[in-house]
N, C-alpha and C. Protein backbone atom coordinates (compact mmCIF):
# COMPACT_ATOMS: atom_id res chain seq x y z
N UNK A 1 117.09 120.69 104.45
CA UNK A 1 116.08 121.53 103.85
C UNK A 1 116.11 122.88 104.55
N UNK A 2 116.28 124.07 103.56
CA UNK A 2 116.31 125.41 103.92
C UNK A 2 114.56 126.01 104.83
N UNK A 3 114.60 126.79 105.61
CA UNK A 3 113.84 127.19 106.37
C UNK A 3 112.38 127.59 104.87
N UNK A 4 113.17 128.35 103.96
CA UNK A 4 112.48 128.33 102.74
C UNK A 4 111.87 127.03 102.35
N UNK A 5 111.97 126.17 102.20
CA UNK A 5 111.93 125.05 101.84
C UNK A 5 110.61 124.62 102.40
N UNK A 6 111.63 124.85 103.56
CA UNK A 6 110.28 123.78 104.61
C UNK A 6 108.81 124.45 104.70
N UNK A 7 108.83 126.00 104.22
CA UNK A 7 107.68 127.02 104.45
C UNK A 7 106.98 126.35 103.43
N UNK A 8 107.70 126.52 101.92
CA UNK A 8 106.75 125.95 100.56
C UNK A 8 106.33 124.21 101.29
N UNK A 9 106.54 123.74 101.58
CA UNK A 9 105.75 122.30 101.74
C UNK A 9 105.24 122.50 102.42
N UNK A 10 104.97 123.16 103.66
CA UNK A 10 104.27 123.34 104.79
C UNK A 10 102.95 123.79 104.16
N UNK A 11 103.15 125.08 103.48
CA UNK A 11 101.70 125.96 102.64
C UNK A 11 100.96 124.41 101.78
N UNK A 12 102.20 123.67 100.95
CA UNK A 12 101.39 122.91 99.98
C UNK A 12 100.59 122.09 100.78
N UNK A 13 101.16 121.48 101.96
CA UNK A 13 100.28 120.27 102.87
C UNK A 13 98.90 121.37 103.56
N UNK A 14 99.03 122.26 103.92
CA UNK A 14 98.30 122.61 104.24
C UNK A 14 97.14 122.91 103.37
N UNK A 15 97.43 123.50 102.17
CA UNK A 15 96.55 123.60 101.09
C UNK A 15 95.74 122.11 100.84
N UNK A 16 96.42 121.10 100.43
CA UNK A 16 95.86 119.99 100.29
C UNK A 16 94.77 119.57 101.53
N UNK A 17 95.02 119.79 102.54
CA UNK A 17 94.35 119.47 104.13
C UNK A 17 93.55 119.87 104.13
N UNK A 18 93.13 121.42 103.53
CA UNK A 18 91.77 122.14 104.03
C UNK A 18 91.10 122.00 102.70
N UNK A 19 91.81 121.75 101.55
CA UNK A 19 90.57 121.20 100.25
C UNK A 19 90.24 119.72 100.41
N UNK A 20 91.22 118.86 100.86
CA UNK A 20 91.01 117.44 101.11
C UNK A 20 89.52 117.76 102.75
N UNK A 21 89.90 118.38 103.55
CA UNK A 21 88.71 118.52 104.38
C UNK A 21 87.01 119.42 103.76
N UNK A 22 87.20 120.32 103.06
CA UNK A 22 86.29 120.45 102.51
C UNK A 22 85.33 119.68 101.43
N UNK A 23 86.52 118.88 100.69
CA UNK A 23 85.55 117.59 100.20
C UNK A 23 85.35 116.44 101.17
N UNK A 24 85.49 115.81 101.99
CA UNK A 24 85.01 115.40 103.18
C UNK A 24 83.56 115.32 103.76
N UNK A 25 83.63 117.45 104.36
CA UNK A 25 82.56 117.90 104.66
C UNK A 25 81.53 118.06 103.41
N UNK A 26 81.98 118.01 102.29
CA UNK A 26 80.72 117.80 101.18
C UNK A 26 80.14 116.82 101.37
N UNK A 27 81.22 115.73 101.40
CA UNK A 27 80.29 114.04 101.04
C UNK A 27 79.64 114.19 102.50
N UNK A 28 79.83 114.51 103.31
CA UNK A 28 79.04 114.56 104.89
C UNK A 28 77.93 115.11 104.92
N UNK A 29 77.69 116.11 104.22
CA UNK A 29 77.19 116.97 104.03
C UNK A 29 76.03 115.59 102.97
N UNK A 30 76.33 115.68 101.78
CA UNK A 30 75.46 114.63 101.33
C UNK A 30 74.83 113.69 101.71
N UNK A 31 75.66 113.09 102.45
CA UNK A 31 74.48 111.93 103.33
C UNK A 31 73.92 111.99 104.46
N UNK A 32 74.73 113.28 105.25
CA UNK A 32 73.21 113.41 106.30
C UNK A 32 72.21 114.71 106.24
N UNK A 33 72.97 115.46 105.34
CA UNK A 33 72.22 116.99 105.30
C UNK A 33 72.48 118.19 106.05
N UNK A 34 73.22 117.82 107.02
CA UNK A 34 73.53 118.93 107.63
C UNK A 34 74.04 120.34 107.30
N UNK A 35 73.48 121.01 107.49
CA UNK A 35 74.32 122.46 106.84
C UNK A 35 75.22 122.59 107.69
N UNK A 36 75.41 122.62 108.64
CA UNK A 36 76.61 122.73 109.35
C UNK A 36 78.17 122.49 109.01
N UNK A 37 78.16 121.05 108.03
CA UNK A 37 78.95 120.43 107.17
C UNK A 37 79.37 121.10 106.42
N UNK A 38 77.75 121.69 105.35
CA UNK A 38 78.36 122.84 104.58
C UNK A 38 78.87 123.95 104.35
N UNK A 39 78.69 124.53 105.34
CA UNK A 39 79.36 125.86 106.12
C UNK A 39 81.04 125.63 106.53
N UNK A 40 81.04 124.22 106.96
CA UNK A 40 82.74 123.77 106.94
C UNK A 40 83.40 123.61 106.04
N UNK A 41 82.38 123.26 105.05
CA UNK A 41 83.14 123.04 103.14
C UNK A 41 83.94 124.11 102.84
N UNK A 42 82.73 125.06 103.03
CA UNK A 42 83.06 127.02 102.10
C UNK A 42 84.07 126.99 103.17
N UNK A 43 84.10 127.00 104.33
CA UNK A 43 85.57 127.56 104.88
C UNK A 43 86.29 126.75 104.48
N UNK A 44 86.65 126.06 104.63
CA UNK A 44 87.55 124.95 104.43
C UNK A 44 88.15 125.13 102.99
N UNK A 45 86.94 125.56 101.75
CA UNK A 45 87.93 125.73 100.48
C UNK A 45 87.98 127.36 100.84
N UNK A 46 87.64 128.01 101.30
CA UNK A 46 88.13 129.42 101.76
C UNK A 46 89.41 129.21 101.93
N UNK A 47 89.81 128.04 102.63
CA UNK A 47 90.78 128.53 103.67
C UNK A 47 92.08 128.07 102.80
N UNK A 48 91.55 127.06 101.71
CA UNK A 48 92.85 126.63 100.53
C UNK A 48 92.88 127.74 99.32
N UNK A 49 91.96 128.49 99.26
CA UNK A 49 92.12 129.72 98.23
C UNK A 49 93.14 130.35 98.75
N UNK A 50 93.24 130.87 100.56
CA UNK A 50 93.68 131.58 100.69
C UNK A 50 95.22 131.39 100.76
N UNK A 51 94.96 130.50 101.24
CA UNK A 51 96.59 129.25 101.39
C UNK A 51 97.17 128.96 100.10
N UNK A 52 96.52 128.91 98.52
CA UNK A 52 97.43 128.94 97.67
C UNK A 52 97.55 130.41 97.22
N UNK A 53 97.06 131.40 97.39
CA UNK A 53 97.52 132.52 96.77
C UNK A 53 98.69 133.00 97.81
N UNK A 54 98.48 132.68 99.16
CA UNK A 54 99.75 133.00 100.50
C UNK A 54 100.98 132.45 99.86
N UNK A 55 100.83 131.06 99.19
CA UNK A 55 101.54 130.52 98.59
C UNK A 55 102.77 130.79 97.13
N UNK A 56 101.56 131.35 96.23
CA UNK A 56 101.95 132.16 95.23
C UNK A 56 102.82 133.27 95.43
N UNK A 57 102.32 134.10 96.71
CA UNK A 57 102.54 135.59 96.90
C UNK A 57 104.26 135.31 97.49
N UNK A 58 104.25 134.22 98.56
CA UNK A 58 105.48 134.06 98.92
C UNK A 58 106.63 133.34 97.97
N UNK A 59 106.14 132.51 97.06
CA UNK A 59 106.80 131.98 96.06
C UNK A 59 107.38 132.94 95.45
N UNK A 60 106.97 133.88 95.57
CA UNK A 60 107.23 135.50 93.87
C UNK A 60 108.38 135.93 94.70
N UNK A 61 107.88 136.81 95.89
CA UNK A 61 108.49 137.12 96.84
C UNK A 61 110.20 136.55 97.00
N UNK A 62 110.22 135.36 97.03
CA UNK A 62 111.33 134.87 97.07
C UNK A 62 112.36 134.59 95.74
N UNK A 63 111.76 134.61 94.38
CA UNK A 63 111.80 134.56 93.59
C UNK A 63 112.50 136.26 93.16
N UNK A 64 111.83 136.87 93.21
CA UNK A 64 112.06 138.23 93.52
C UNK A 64 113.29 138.60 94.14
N UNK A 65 113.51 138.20 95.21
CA UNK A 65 114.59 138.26 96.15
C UNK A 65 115.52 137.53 95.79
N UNK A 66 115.81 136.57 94.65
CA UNK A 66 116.94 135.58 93.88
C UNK A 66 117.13 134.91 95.33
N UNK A 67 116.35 134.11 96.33
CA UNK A 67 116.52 133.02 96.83
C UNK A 67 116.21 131.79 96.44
N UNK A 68 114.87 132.14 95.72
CA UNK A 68 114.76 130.81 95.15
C UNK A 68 114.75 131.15 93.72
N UNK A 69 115.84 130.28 93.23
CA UNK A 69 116.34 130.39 91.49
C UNK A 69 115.27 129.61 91.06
């Protein structure tokens, strides 16, 4: 697996990790109330918004560059 390669799965696992953790901190959030939880949600899907558009942007990028056909 090309260094390319390994970047796109890396972004996708990571994407999945911080939306898979933000629903987490929801249901946590539901059964004990804590806002604290919920404040970890919003980042947490913050942090997969930002991680799939990083994603997108580098996908083009490379695409762009005829590395990845």
């Amino acid at each position: 697996m090309s260094l390319r390669g390994f970047h796109i799965v890396f972004i996708t696992i990571s994407t999945l990790l911080a939306l898979g953790a933000g629903a987490w901190c929801l249901w946590i959030d539901s059964v004990h109330g804590s806002p604290a939880f919920r404040l970890g949600a919003i980042c947490s899907f913050l942090a997969g918004l930002v991680l799939i558009s990083y994603g997108i942007w580098f996908y083009r990028k490379m695409k762009r560059l005829r590395i990845i056909t």
